[in-house]
Protein backbone atom coordinates (compact mmCIF):
# COMPACT_ATOMS: atom_id res chain seq x y z
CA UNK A 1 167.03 158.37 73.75
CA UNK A 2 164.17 157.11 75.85
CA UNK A 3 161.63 154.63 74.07
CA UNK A 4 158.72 155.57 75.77
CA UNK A 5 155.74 153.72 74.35
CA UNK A 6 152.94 156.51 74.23
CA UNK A 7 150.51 153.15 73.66
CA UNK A 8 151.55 152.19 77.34
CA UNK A 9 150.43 155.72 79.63
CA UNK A 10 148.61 154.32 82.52
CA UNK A 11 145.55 154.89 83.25
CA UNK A 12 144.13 157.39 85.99
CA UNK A 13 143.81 155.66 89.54
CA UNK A 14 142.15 158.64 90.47
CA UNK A 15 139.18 160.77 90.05
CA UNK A 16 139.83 163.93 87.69
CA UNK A 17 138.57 166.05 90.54
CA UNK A 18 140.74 164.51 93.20
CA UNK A 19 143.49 166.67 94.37
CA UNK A 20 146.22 164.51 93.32
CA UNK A 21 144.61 163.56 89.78
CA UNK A 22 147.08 166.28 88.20
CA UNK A 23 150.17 165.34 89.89
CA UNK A 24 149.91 161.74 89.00
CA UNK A 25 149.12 162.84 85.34
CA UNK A 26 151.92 165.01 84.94
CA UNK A 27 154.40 161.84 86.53
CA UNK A 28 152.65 159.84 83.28
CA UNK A 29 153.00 162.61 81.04
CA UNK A 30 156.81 163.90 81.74
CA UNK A 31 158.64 160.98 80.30
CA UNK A 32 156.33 161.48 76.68
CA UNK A 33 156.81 164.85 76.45
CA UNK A 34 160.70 164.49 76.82
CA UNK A 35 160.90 162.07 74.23
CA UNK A 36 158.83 163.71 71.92
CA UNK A 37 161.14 166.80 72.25
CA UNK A 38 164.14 164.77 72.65
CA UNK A 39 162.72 163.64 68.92
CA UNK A 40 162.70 167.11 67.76
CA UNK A 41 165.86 167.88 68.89
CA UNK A 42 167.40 165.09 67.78
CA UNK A 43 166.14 166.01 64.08
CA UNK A 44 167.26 169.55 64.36
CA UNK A 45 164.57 171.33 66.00
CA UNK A 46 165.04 173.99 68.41
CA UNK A 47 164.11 172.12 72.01
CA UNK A 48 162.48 175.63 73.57
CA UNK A 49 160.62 176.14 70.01
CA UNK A 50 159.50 172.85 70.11
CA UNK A 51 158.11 172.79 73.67
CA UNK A 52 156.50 176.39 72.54
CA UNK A 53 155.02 174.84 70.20
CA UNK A 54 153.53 171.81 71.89
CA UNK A 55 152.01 174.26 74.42
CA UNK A 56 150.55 176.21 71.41
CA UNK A 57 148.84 173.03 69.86
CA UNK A 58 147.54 171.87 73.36
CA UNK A 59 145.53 175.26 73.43
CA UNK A 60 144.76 174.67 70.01
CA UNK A 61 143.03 171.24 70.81
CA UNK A 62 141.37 172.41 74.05
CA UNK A 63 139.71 175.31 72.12
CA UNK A 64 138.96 173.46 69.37
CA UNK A 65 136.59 171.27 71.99
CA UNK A 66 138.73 168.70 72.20
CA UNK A 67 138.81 168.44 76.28
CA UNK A 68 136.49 165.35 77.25
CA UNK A 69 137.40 165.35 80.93
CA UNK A 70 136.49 161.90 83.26
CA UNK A 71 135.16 162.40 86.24
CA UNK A 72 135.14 158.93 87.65
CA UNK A 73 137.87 156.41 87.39
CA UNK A 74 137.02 153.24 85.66
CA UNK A 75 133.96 155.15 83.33
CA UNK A 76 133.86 156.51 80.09
């Protein structure tokens, strides 16, 4: 199992509207998200439930107002 530390996600070298902003984030993101279903799995959870599930909280959170989007690197 990976051993991502969540602690250790780097930092945006890029503004949020820049085009590559979401491509970097998602290279930053991919190796948490696996662990944290590799986690699930491990425990006995169904991996495609679990990743369902993630998706469904992330909505949750974004309509809940949780979305604080950055603009500028470096600020906020």
């Amino acid at each position: 199992m990976d051993t991502t530390n969540i602690n250790k996600i780097a930092p945006p070298q890029r503004a949020a509207t820049e085009l590559d902003y979401e491509t970097d984030l998602r290279v930053v993101l991919e190796p948490v998200l696996t662990e944290v279903l590799d986690t699930a799995e491990s425990a006995g959870w169904d991996r495609r439930k679990a990743a369902y599930t993630v998706m469904f909280l992330a909505a949750r959170q974004l309509s809940a107002g949780k979305s604080t989007p950055k603009t500028d690197v470096g600020k906020g």
